[in-house]
N, C-alpha and C. Protein backbone atom coordinates (compact mmCIF):
# COMPACT_ATOMS: atom_id res chain seq x y z
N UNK A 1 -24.88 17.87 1.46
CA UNK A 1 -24.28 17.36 0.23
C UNK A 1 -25.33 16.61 -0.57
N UNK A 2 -25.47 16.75 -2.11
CA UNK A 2 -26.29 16.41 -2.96
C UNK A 2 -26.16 14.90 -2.94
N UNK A 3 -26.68 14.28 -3.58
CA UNK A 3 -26.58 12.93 -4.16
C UNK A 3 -25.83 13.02 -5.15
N UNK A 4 -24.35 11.47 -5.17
CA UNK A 4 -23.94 11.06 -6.13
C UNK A 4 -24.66 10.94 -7.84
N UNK A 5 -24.62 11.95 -8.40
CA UNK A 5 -24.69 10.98 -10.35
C UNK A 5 -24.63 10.09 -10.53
N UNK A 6 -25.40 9.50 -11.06
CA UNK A 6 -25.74 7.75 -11.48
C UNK A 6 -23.73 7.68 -12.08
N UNK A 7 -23.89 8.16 -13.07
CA UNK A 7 -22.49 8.01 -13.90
C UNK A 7 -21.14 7.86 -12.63
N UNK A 8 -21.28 8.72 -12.03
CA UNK A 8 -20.39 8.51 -11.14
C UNK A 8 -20.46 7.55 -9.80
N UNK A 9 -21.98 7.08 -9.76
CA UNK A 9 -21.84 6.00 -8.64
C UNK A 9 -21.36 4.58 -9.80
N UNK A 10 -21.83 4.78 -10.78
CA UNK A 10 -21.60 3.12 -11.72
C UNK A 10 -19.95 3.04 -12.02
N UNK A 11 -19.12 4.78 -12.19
CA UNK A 11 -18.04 4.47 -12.70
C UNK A 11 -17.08 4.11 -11.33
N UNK A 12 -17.50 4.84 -10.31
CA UNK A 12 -16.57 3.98 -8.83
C UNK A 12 -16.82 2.40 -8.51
N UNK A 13 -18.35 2.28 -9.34
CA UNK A 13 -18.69 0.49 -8.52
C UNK A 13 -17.83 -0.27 -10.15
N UNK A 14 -17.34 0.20 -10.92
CA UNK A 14 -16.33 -0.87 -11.45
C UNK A 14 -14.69 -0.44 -10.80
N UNK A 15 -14.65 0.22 -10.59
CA UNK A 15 -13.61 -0.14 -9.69
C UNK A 15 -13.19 -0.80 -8.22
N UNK A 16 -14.35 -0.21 -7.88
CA UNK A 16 -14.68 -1.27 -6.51
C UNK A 16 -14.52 -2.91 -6.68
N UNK A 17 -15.15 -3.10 -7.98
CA UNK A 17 -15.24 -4.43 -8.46
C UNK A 17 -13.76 -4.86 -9.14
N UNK A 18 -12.98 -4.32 -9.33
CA UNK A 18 -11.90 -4.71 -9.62
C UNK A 18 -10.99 -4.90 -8.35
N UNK A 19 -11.31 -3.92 -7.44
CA UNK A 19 -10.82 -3.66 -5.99
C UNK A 19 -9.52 -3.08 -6.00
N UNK A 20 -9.37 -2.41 -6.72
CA UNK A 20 -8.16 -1.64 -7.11
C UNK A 20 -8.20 -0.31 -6.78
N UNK A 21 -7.08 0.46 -6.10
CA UNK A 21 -7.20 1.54 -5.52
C UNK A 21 -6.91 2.64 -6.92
N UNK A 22 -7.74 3.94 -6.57
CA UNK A 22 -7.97 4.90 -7.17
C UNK A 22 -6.73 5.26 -8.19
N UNK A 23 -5.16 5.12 -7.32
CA UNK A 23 -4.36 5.99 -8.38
C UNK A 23 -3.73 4.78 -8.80
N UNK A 24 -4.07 3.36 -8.41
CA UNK A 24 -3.64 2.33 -9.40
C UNK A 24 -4.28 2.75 -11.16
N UNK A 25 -5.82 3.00 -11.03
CA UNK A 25 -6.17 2.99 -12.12
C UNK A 25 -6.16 4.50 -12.68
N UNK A 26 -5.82 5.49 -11.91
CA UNK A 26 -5.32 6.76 -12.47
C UNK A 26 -4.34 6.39 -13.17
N UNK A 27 -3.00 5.57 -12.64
CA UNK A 27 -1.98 5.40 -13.43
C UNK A 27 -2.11 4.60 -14.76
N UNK A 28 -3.20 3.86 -15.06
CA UNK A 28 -3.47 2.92 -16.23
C UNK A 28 -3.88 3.48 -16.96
N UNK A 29 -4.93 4.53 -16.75
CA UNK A 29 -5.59 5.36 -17.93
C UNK A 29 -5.06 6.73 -17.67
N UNK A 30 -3.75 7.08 -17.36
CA UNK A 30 -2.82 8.07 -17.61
C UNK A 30 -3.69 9.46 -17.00
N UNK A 31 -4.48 9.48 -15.99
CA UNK A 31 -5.26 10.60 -15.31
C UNK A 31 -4.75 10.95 -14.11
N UNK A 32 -4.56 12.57 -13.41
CA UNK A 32 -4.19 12.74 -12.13
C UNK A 32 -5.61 11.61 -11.59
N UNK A 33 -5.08 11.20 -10.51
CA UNK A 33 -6.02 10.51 -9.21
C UNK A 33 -6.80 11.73 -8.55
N UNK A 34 -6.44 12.76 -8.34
CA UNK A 34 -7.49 14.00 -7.98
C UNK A 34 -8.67 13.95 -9.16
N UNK A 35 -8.75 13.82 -10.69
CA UNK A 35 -9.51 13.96 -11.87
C UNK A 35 -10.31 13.23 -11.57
N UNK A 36 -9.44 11.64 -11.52
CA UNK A 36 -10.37 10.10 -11.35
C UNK A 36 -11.03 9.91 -10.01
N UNK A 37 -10.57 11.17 -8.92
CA UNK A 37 -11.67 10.99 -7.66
C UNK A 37 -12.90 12.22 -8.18
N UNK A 38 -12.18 13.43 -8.82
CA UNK A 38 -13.36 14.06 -9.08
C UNK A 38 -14.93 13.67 -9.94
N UNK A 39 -13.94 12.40 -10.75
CA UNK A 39 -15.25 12.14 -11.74
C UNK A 39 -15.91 10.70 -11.28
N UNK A 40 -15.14 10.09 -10.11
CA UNK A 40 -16.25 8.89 -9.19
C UNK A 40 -16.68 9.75 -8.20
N UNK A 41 -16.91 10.97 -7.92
CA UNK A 41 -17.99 11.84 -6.64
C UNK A 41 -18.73 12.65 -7.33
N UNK A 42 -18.66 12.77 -9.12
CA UNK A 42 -19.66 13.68 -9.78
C UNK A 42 -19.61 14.75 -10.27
N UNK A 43 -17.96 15.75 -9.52
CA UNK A 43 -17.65 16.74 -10.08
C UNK A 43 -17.52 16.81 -10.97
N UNK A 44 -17.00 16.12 -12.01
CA UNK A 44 -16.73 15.79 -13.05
C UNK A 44 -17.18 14.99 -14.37
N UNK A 45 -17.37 15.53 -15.27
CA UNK A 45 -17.52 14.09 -16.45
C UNK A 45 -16.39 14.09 -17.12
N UNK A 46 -15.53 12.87 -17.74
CA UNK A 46 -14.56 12.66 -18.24
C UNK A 46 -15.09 13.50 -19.54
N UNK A 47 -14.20 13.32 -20.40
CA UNK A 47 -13.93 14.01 -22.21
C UNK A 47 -13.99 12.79 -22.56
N UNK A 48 -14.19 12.68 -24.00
CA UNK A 48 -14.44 11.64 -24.85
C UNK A 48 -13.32 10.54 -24.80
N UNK A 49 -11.86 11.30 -24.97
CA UNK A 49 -10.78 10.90 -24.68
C UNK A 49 -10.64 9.64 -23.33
N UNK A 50 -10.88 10.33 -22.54
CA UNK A 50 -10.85 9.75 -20.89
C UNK A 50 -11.89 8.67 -20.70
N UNK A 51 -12.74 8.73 -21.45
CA UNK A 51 -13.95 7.57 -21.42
C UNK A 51 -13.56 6.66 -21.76
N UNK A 52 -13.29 6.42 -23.15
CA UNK A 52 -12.41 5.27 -23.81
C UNK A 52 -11.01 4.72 -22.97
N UNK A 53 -10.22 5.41 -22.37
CA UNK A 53 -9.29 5.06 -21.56
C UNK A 53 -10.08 4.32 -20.46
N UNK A 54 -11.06 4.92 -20.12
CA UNK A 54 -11.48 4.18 -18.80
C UNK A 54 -12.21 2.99 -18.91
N UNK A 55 -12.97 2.92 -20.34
CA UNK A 55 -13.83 1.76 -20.75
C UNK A 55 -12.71 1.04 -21.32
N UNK A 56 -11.37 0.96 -21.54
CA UNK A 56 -10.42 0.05 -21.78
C UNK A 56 -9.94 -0.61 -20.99
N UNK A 57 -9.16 -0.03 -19.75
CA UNK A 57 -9.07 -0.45 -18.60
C UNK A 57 -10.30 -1.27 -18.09
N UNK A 58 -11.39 -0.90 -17.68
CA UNK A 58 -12.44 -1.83 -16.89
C UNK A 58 -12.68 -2.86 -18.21
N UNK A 59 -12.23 -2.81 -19.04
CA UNK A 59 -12.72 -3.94 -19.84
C UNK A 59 -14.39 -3.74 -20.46
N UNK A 60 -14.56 -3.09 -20.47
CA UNK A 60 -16.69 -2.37 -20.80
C UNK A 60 -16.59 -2.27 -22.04
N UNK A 61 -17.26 -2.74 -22.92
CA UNK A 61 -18.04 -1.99 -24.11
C UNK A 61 -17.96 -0.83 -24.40
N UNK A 62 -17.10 -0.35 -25.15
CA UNK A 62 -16.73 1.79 -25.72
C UNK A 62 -18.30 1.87 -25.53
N UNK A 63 -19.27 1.05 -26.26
CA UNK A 63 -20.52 1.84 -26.87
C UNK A 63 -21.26 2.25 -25.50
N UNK A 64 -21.00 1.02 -24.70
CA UNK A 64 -21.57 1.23 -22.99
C UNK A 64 -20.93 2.46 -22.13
N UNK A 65 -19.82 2.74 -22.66
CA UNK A 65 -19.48 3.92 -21.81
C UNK A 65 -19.50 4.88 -22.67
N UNK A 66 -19.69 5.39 -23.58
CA UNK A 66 -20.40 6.42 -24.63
C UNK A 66 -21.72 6.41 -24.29
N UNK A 67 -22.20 5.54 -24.54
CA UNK A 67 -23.75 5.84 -23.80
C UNK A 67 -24.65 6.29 -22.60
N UNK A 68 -23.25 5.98 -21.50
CA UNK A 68 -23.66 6.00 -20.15
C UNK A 68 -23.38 7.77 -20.00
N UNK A 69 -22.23 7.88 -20.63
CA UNK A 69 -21.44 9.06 -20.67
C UNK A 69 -23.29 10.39 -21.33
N UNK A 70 -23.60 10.17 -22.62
CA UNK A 70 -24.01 11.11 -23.23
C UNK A 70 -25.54 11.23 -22.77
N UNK A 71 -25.91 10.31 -21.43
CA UNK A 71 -26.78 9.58 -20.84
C UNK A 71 -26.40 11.23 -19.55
N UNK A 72 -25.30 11.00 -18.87
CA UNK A 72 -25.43 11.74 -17.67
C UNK A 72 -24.81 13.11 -18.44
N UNK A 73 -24.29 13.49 -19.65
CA UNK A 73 -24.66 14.98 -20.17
C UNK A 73 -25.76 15.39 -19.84
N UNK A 74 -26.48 15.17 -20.59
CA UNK A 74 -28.05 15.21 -21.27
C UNK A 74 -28.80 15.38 -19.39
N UNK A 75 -28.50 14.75 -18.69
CA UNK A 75 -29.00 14.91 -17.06
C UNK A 75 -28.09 16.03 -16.63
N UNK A 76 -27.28 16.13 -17.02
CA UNK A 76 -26.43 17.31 -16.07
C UNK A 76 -26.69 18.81 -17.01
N UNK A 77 -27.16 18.92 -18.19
CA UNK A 77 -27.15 20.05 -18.91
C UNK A 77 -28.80 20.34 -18.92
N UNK A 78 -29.69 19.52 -18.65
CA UNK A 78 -31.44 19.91 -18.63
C UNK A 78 -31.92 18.72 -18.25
N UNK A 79 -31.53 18.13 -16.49
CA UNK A 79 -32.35 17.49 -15.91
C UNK A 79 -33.19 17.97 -15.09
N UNK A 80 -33.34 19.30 -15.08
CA UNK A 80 -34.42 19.76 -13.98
C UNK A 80 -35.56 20.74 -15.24
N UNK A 81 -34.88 20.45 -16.13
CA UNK A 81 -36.12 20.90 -17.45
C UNK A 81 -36.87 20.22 -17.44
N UNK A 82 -38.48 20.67 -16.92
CA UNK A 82 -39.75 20.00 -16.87
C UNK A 82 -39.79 19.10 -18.60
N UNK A 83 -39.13 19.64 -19.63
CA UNK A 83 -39.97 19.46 -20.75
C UNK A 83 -38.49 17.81 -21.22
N UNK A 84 -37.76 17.85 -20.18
CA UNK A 84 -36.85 16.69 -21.12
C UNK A 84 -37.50 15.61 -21.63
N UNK A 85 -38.44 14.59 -20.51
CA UNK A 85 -39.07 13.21 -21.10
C UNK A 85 -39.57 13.84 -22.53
N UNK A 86 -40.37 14.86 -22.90
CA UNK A 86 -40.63 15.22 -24.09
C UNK A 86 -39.77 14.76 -25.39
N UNK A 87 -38.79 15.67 -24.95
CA UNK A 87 -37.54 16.06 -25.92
C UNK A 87 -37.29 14.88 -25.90
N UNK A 88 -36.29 13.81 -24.83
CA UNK A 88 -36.23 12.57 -25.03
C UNK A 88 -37.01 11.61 -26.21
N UNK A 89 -37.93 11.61 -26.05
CA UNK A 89 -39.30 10.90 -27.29
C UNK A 89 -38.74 11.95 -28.25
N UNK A 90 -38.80 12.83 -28.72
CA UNK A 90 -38.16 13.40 -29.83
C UNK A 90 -37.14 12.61 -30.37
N UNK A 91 -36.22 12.87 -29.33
CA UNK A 91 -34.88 12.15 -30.07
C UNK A 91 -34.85 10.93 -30.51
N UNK A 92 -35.70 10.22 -29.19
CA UNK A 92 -35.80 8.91 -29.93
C UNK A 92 -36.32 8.21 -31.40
N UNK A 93 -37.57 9.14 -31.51
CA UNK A 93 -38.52 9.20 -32.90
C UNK A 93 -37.54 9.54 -33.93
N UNK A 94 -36.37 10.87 -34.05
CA UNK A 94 -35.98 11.13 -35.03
C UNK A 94 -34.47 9.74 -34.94
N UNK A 95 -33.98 9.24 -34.14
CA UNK A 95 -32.88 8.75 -34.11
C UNK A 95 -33.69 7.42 -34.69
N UNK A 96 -34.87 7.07 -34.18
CA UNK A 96 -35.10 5.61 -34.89
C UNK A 96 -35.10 6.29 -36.91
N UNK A 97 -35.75 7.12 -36.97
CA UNK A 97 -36.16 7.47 -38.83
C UNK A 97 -35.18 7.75 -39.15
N UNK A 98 -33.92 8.41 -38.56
CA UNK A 98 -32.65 8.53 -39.29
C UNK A 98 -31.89 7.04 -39.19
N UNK A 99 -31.88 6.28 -38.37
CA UNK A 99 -31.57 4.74 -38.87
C UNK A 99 -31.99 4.40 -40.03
N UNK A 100 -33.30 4.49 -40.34
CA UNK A 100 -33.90 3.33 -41.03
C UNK A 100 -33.90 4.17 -42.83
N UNK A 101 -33.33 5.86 -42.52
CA UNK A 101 -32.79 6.58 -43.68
C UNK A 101 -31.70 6.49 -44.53
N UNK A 102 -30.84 5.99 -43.32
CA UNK A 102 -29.28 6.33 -43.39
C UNK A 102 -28.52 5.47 -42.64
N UNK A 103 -28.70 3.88 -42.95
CA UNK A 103 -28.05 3.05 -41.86
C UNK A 103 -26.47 2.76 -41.90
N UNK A 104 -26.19 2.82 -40.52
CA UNK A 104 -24.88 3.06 -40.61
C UNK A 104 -24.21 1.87 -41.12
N UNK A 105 -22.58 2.03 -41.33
CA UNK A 105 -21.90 1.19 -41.72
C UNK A 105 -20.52 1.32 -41.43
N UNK A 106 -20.31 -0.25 -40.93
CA UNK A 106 -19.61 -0.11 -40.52
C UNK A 106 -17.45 0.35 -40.90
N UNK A 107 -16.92 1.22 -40.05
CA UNK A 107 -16.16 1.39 -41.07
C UNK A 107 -14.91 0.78 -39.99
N UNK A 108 -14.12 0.42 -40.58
CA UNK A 108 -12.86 -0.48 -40.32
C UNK A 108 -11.11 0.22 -40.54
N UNK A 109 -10.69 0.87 -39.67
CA UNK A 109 -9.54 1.41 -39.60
C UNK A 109 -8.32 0.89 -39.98
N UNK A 110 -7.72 1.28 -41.12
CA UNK A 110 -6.36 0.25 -40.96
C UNK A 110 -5.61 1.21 -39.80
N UNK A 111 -4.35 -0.92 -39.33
CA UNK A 111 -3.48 0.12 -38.64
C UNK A 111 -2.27 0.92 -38.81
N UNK A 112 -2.01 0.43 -40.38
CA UNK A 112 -0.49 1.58 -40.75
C UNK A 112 -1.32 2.57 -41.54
N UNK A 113 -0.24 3.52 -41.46
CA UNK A 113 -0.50 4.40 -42.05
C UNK A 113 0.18 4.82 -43.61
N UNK A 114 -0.81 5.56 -44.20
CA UNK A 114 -0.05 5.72 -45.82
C UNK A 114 0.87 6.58 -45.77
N UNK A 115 2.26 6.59 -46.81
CA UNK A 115 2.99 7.08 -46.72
C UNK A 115 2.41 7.89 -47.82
N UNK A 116 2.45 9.53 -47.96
CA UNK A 116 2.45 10.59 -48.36
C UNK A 116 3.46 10.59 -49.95
């Protein structure tokens, strides 16, 4: 058997740290407990959806679990590509010049909605 995914050893050690059993927090962020064991052993990466549920529950930073998340894509889709550290510095170079092009802002959701 391979080695655990970073993503999936960090997303079982906040639950560990809560000490709460698996389908307690299946039931909080509305996931079968088979899903939420598949994606703390690696089979799995949650959907965008399921991240935010899970970074709500543990109480984490969305941006920290978006990051961690698009962090173990990027390893699971071309981590054995000799050329990633490359590409990596790419992204980084163009993600810093598109900041400093196009800085974001922030946008603020209301919570009702307009009536039509």
């Amino acid at each position: 058997m391979g080695q655990r995914p970073q993503f999936a050893e960090w997303l079982r050690g906040l639950r560990d740290a809560k000490r709460l059993p698996l389908r307690v927090i299946a039931a909080k962020v509305r996931l079968d407990s088979t899903l939420l064991s598949k994606l703390e052993r690696g089979d799995r990466l949650p959907t965008d959806l399921q991240a935010r549920a899970l970074a709500g529950c543990y109480r984490i930073p969305q941006n920290e679990m978006r990051s961690r998340l698009i962090a173990a894509r990027i390893v699971r889709d071309h981590g054995s590509d000799p050329t990633l550290p490359a590409a990596i510095s790419l992204v980084r170079e163009q993600a810093e010049s598109l900041e400093r092009k196009y800085p974001r802002k922030r946008v603020i959701y209301s919570a009702r909605r307009r009536k039509v």
